[in-house]
N, C-alpha and C. Protein backbone atom coordinates (compact mmCIF):
# COMPACT_ATOMS: atom_id res chain seq x y z
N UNK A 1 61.36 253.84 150.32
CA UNK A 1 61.65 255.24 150.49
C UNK A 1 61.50 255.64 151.95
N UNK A 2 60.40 255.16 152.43
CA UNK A 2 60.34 255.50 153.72
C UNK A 2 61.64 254.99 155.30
N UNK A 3 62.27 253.98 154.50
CA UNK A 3 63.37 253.18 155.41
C UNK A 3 64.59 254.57 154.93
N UNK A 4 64.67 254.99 154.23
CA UNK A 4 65.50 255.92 153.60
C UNK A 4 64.92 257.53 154.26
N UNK A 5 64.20 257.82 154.67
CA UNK A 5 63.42 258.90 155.58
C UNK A 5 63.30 259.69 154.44
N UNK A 6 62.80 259.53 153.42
CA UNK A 6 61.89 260.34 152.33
C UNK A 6 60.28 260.31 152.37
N UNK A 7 59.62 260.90 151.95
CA UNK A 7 58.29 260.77 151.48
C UNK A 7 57.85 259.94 150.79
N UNK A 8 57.14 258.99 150.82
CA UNK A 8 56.44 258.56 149.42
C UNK A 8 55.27 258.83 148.43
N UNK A 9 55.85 259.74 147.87
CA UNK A 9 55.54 260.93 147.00
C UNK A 9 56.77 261.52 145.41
N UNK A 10 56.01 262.30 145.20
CA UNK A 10 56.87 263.10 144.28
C UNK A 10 58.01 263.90 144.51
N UNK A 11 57.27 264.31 145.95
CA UNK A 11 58.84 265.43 146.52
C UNK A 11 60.00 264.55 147.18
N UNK A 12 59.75 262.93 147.80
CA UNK A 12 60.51 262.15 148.11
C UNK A 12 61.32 261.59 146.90
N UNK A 13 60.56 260.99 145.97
CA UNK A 13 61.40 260.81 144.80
C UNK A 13 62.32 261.95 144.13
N UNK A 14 61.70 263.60 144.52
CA UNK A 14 62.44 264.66 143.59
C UNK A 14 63.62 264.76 144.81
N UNK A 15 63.69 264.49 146.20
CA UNK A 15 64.59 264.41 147.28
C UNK A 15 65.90 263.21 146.82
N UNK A 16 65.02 262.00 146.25
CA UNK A 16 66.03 260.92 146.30
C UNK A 16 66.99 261.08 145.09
N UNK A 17 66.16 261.97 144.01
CA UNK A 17 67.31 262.06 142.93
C UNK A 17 67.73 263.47 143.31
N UNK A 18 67.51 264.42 143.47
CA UNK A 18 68.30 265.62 143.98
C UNK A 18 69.96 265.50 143.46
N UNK A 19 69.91 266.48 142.19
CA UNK A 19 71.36 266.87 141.10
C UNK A 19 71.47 265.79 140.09
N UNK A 20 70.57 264.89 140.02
CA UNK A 20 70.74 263.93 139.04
C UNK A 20 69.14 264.12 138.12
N UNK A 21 68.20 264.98 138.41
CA UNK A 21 67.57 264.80 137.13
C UNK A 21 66.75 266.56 137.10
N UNK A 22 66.36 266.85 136.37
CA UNK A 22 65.88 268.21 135.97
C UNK A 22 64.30 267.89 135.57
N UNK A 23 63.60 266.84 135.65
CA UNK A 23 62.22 266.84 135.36
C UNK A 23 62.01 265.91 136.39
N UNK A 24 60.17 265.96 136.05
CA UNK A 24 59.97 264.98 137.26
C UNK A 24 58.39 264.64 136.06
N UNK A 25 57.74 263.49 135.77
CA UNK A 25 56.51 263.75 135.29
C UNK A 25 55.80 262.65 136.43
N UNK A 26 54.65 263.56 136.96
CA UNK A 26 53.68 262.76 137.85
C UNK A 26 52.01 263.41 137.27
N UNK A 27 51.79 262.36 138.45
CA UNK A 27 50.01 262.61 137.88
C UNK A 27 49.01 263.06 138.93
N UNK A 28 49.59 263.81 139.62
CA UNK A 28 49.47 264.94 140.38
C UNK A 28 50.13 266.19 140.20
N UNK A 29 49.43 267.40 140.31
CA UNK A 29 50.04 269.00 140.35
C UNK A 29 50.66 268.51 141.68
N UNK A 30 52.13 269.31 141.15
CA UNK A 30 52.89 269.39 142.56
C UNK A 30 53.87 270.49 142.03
N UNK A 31 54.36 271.00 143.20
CA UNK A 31 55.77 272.28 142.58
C UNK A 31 56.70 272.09 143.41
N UNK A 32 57.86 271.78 142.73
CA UNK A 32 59.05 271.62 143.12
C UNK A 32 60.50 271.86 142.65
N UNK A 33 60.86 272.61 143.41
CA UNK A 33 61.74 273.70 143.50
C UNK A 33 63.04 273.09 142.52
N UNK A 34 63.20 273.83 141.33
CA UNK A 34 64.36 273.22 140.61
C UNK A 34 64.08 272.52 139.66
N UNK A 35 62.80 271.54 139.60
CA UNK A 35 62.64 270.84 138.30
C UNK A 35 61.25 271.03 138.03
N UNK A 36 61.30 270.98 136.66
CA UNK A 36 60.09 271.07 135.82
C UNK A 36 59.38 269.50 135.17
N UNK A 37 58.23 270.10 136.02
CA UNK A 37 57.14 269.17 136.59
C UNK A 37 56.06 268.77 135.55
N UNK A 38 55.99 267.76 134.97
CA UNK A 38 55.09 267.71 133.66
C UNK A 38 53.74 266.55 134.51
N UNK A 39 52.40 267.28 134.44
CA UNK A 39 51.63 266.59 135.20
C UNK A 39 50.98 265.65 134.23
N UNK A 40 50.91 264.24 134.11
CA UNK A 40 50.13 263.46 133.29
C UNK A 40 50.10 262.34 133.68
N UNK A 41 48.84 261.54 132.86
CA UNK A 41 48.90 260.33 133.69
C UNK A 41 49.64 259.42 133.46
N UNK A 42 50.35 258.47 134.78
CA UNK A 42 51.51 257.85 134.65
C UNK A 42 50.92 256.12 134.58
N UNK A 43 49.44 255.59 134.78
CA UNK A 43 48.99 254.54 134.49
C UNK A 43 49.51 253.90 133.30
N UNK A 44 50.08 253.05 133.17
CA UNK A 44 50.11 252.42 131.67
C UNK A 44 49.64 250.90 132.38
N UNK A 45 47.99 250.65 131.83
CA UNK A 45 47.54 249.26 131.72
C UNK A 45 47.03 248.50 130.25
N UNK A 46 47.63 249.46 129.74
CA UNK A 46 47.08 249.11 128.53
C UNK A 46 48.04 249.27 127.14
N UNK A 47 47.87 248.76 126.20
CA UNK A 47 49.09 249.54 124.79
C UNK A 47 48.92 250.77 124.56
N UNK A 48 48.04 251.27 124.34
CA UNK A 48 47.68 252.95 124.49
C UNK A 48 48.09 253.21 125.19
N UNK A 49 47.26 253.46 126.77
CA UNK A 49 48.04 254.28 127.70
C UNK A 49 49.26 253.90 128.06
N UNK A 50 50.10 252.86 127.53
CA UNK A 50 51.73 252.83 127.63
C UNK A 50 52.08 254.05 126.25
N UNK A 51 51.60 254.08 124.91
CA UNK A 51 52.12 254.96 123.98
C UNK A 51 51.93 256.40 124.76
N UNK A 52 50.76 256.50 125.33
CA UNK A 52 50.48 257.93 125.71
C UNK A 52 51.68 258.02 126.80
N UNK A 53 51.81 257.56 127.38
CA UNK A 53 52.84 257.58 128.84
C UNK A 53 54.32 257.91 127.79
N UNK A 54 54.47 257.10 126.95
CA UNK A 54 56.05 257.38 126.15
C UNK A 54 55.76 258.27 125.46
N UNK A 55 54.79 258.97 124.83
CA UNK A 55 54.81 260.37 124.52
C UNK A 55 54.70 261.34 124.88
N UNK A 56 54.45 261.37 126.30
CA UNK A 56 54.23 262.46 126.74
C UNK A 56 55.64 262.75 127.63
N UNK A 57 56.34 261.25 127.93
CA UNK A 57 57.70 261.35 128.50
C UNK A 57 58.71 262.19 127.73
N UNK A 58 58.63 261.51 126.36
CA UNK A 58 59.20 262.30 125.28
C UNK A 58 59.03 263.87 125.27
N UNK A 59 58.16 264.12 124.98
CA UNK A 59 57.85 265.57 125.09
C UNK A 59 58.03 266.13 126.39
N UNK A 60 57.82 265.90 127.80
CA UNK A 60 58.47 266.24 128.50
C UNK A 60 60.17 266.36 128.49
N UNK A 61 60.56 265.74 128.08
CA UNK A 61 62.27 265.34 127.88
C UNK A 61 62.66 265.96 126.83
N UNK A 62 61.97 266.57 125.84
CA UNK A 62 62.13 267.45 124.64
C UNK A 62 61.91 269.08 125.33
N UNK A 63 61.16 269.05 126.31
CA UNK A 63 60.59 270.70 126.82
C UNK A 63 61.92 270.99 127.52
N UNK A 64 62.42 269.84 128.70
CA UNK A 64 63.53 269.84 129.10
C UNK A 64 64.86 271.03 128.48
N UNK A 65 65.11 270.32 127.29
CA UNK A 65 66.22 270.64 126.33
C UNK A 65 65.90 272.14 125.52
N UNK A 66 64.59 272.42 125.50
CA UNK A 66 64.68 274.37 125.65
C UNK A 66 65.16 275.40 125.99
């Protein structure tokens, strides 16, 4: 990202997709202009915290479509 002159961050990634996505879920509070920001944790080291990570993607991606 950085060879690309973005941030490496959330607002660089919400820069690199810019008109291609309407959410963003990170695991940091952040606000950014245009998409709705679902803060949770994005660790998956484990089978759990991979289910928790796909459910909460889900439900982010379901709040989306409101």
């Amino acid at each position: 990202m950085k060879h690309a002159g973005l941030s490496v961050d959330a607002a660089g990634i919400a820069a690199a997709y810019e008109g291609l996505i309407d959410g963003l879920i990170t695991d940091e509070p952040v606000a950014i202009e245009g998409l709705k920001v679902t803060v949770a944790s994005t660790l998956m080291d484990s089978p759990q915290s991979r289910r928790i990570v796909a459910r909460n993607a889900l439900a982010a991606a379901d709040a989306l479509s409101l």
